[in-house]
N, C-alpha and C. Protein backbone atom coordinates (compact mmCIF):
# COMPACT_ATOMS: atom_id res chain seq x y z
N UNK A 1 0.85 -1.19 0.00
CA UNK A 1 0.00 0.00 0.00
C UNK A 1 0.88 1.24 0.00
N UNK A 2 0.50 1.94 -0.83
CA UNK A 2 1.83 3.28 -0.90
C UNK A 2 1.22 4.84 -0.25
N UNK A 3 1.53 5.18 -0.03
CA UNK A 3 0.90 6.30 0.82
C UNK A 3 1.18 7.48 -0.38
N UNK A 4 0.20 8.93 -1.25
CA UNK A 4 0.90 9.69 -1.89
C UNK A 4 0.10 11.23 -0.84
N UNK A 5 0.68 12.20 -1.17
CA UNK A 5 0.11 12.94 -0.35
C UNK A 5 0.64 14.37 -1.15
N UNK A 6 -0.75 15.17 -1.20
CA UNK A 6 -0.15 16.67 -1.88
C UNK A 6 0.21 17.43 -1.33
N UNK A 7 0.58 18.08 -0.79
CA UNK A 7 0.86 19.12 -0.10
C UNK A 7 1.27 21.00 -1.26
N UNK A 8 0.26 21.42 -0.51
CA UNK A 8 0.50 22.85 -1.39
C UNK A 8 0.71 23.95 -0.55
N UNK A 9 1.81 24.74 -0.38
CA UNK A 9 1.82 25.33 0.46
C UNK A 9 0.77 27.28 0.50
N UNK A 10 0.77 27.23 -0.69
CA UNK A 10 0.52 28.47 -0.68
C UNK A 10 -0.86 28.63 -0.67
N UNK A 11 -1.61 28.24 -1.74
CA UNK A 11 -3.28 28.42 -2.51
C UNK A 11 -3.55 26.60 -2.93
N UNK A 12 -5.10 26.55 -2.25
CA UNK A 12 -5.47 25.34 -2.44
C UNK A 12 -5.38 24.56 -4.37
N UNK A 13 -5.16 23.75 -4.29
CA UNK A 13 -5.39 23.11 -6.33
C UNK A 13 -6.11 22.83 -6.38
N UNK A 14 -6.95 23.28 -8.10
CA UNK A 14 -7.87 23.55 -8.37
C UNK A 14 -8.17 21.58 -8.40
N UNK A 15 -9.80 21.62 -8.31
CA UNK A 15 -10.03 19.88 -8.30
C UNK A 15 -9.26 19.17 -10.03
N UNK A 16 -9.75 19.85 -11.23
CA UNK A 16 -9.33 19.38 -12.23
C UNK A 16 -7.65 18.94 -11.92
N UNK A 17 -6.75 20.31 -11.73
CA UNK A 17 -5.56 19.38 -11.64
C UNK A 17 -5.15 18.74 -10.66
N UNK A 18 -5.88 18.32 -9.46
CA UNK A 18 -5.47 17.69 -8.51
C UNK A 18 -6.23 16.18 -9.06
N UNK A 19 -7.09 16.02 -10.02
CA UNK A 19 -7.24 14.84 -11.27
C UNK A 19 -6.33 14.57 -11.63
N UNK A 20 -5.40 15.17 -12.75
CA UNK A 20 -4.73 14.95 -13.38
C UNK A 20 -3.30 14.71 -12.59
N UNK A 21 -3.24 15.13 -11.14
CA UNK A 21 -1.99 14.71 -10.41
C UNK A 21 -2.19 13.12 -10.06
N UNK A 22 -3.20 12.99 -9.62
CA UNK A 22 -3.84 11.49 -9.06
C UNK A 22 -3.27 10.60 -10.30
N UNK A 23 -3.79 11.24 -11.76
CA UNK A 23 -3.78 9.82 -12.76
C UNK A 23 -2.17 10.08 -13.30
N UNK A 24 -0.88 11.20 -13.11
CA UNK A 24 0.08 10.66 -12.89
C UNK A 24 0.66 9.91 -11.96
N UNK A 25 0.10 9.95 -10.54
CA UNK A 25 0.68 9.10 -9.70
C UNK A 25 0.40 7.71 -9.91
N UNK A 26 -1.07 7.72 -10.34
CA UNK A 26 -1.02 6.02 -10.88
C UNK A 26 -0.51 5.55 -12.14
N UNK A 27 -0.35 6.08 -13.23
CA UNK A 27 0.22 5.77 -13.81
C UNK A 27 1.88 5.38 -13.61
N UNK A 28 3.08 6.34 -12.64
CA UNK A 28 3.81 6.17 -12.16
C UNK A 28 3.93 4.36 -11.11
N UNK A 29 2.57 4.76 -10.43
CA UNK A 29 2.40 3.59 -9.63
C UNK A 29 2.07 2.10 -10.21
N UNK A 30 1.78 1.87 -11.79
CA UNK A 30 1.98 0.94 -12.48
C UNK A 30 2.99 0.70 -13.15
N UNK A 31 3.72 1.40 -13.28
CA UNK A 31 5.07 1.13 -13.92
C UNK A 31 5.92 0.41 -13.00
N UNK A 32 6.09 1.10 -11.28
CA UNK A 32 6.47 0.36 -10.48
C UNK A 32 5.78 0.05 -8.84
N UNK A 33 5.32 -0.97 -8.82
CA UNK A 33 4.69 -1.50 -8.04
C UNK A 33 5.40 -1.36 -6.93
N UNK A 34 6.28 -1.22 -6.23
CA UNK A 34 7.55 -0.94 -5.30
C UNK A 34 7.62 0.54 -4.55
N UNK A 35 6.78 1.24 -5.21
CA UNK A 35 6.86 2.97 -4.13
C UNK A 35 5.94 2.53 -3.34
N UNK A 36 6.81 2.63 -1.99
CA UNK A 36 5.93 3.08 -0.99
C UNK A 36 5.19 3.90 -0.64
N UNK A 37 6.20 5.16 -0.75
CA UNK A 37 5.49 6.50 -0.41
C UNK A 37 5.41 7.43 -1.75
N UNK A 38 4.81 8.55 -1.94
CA UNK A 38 4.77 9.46 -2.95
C UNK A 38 4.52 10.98 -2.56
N UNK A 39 5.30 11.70 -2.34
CA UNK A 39 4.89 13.35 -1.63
C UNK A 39 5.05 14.03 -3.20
N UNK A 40 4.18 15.32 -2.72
CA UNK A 40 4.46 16.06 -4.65
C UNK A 40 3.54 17.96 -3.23
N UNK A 41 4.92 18.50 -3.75
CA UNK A 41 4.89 19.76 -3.08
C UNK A 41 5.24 20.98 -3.93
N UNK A 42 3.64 21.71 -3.73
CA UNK A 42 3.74 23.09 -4.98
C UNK A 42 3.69 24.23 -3.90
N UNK A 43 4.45 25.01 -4.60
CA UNK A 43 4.87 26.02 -4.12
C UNK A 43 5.25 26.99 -5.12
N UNK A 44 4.60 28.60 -4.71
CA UNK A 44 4.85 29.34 -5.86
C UNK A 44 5.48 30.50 -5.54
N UNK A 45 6.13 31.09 -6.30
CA UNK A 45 7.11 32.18 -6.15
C UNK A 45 6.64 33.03 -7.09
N UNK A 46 7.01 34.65 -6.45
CA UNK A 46 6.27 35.93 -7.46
C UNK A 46 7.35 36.40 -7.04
N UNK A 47 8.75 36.56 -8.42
CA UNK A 47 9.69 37.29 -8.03
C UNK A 47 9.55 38.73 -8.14
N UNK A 48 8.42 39.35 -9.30
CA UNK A 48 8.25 40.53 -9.49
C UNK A 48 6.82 40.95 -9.37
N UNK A 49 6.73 42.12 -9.06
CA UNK A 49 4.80 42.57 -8.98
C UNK A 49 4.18 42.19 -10.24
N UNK A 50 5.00 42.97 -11.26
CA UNK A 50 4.07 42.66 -12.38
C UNK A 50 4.24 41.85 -13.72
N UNK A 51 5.21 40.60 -13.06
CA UNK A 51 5.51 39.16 -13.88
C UNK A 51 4.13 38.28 -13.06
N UNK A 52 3.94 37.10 -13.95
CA UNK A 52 3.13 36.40 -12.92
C UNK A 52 4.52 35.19 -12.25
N UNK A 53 3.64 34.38 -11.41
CA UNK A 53 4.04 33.79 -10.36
C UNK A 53 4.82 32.70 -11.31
N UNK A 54 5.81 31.84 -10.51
CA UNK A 54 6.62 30.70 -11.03
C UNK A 54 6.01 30.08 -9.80
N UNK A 55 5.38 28.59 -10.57
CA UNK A 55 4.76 27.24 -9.44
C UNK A 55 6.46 26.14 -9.88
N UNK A 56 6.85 26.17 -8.48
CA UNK A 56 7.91 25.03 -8.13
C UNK A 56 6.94 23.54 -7.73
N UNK A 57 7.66 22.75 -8.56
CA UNK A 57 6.92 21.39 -8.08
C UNK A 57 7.93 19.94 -8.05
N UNK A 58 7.68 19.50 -6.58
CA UNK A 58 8.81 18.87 -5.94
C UNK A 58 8.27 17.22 -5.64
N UNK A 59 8.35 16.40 -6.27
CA UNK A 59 7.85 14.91 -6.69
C UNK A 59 9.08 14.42 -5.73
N UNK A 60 8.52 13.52 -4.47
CA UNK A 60 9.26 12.39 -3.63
C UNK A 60 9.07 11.05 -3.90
N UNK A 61 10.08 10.31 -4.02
CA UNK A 61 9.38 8.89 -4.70
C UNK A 61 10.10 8.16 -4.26
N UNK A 62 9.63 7.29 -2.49
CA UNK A 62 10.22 6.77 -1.94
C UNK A 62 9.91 4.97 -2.39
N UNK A 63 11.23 4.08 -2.62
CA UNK A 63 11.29 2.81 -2.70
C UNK A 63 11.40 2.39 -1.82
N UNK A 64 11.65 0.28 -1.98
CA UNK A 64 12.72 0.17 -0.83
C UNK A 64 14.05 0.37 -1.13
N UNK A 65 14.75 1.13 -0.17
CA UNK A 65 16.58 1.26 0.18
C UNK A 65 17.09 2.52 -1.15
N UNK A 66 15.80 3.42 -1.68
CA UNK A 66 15.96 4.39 -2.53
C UNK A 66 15.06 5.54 -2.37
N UNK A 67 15.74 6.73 -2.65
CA UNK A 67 14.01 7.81 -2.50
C UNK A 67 14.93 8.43 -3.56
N UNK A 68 13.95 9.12 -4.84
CA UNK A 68 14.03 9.62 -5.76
C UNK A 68 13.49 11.07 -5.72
N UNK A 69 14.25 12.29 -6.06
CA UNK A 69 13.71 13.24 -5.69
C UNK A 69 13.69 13.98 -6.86
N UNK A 70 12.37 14.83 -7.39
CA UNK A 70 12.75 15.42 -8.75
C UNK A 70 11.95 17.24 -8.42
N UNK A 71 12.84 18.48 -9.05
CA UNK A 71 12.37 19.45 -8.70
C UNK A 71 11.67 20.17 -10.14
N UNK A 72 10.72 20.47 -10.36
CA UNK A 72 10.73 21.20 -11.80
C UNK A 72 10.06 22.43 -11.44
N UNK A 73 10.09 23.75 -12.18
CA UNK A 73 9.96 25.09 -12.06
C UNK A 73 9.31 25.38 -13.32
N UNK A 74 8.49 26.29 -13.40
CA UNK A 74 7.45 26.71 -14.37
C UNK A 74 6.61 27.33 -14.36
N UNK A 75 6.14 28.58 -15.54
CA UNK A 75 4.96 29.37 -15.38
C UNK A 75 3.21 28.34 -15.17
N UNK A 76 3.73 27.61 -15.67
CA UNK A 76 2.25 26.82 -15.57
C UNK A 76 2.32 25.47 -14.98
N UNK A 77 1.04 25.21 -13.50
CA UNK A 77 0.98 24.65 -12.99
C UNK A 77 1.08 23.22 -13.70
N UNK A 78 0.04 22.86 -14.50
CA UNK A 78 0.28 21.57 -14.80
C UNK A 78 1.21 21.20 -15.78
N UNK A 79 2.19 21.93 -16.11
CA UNK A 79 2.93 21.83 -17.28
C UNK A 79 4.28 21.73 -15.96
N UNK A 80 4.30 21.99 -15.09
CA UNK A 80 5.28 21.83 -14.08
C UNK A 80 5.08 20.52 -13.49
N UNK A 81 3.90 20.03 -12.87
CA UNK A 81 3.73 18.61 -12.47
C UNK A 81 4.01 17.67 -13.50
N UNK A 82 3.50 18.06 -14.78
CA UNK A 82 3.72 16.93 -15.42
C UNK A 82 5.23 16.85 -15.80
N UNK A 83 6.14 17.76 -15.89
CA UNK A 83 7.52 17.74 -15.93
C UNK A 83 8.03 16.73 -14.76
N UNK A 84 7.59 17.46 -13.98
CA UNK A 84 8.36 16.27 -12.21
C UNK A 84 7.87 14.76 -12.34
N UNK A 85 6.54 14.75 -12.73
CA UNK A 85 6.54 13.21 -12.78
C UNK A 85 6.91 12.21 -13.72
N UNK A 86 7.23 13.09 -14.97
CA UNK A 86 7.89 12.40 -15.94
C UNK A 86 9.78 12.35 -15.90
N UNK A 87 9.69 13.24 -15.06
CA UNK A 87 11.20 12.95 -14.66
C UNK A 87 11.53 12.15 -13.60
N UNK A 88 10.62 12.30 -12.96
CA UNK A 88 10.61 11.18 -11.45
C UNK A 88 10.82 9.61 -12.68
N UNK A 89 9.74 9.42 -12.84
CA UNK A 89 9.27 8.35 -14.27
C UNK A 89 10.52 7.52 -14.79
N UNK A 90 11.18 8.46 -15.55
CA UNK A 90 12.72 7.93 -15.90
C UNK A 90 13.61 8.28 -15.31
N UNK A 91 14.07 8.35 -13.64
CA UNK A 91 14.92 8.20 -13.06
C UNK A 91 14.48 6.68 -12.76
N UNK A 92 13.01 6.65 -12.42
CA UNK A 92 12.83 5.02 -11.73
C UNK A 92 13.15 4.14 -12.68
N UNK A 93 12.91 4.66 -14.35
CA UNK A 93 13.25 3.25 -15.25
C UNK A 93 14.89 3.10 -14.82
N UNK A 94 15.89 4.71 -15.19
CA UNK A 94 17.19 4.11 -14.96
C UNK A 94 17.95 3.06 -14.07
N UNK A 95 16.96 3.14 -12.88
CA UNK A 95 17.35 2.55 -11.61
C UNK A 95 16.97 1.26 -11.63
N UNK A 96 15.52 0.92 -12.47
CA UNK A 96 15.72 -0.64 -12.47
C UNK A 96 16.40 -1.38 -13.27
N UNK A 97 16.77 -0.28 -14.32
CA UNK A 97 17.68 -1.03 -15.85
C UNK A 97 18.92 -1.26 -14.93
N UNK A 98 19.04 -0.83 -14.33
CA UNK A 98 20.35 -1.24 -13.47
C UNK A 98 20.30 -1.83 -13.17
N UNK A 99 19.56 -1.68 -11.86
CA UNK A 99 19.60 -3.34 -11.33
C UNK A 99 19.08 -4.33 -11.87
N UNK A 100 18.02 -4.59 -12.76
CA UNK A 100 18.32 -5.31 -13.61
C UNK A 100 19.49 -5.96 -14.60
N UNK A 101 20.18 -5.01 -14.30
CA UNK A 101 21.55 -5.38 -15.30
C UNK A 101 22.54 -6.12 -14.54
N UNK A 102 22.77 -5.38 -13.50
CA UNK A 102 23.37 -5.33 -12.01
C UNK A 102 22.89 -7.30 -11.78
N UNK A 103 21.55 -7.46 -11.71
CA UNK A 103 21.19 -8.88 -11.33
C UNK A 103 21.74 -10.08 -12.48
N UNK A 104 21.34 -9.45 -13.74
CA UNK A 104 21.79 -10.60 -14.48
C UNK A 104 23.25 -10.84 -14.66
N UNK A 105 24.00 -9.69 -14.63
CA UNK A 105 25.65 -10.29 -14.48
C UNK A 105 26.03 -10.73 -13.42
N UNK A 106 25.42 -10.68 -12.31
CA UNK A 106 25.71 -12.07 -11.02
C UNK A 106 25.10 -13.18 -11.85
N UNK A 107 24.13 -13.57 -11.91
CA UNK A 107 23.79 -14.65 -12.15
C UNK A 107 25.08 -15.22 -13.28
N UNK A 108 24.82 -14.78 -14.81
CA UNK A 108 25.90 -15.15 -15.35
C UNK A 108 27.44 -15.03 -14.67
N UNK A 109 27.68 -14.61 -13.65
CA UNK A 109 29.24 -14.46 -13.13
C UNK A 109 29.15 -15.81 -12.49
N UNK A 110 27.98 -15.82 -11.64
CA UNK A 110 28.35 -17.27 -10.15
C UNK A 110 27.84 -18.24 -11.02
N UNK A 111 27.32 -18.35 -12.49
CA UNK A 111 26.80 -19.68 -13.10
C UNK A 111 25.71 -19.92 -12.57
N UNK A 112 24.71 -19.26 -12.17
CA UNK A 112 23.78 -20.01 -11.76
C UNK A 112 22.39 -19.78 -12.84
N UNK A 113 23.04 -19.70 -13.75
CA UNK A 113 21.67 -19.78 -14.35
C UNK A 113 21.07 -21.09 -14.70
N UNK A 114 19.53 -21.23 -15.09
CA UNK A 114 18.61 -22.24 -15.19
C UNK A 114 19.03 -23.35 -16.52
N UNK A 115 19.70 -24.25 -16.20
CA UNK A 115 19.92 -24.91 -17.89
C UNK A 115 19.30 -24.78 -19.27
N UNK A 116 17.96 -24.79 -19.11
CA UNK A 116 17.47 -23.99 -20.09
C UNK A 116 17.82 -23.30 -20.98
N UNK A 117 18.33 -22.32 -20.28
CA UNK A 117 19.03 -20.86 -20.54
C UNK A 117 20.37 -20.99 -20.95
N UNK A 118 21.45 -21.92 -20.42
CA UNK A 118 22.40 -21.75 -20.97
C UNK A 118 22.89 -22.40 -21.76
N UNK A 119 22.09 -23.61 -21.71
CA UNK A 119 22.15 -24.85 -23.24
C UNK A 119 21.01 -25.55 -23.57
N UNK A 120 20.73 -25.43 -24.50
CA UNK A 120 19.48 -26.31 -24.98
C UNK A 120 19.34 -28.17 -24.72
N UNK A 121 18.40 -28.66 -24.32
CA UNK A 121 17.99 -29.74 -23.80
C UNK A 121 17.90 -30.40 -24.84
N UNK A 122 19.10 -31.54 -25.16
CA UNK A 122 18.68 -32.24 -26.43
C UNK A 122 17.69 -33.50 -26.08
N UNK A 123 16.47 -33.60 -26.36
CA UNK A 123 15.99 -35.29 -26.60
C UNK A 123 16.71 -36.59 -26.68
């Protein structure tokens, strides 16, 4: 069960994109079944009176024995979330191509792979 949680510090999100945050987190959350936790923290900055505001958006993406942290910055709210979670997204693929990679050269190093696999079964 993974826990995700929004947190906004400044002005409540509007319901539509707090939709569209939900169906990146699940989508995220099918790719890998393994996050525990999920925090995603907006926060907006008005460096000048009469620029509009920059929404910072800060995606936590805790595994086991990993937490992935991604920051993205932008005039527009959902064009900023969807940046963080697609970057969150492919940090998690890099990390399993690894260890995925990481797993199969033990196996081929200590020999233990399934006969199958390393010679065909003649009749």
């Amino acid at each position: 069960m993974s826990n995700f949680k929004v947190i906004c510090r400044t002005e409540p999100v509007p319901a539509i994109i707090e939709r569209q945050i939900y169906k990146y987190f699940h989508k995220m959350k099918k790719f890998n079944s393994k996050i525990t936790s999920c925090n995603l923290v907006i926060d907006t900055v008005r460096k000048h009176s009469l620029k509009s505001k920059m929404y910072n958006v800060k995606v936590e993406v805790h595994t086991p024995g990993k937490q992935f942290i991604c920051k993205k910055q932008n005039l527009f709210l959902l064009v900023a979330i969807r940046e963080s979670f697609a970057s969150t997204q492919n940090l998690l693929q890099k990390y399993l191509r690894k260890k995925i990679e990481y797993f199969n050269k033990r196996l081929v190093h200590c020999n233990k792979l399934p006969v199958d696999v390393r010679q065909p079964i003649v009749a």
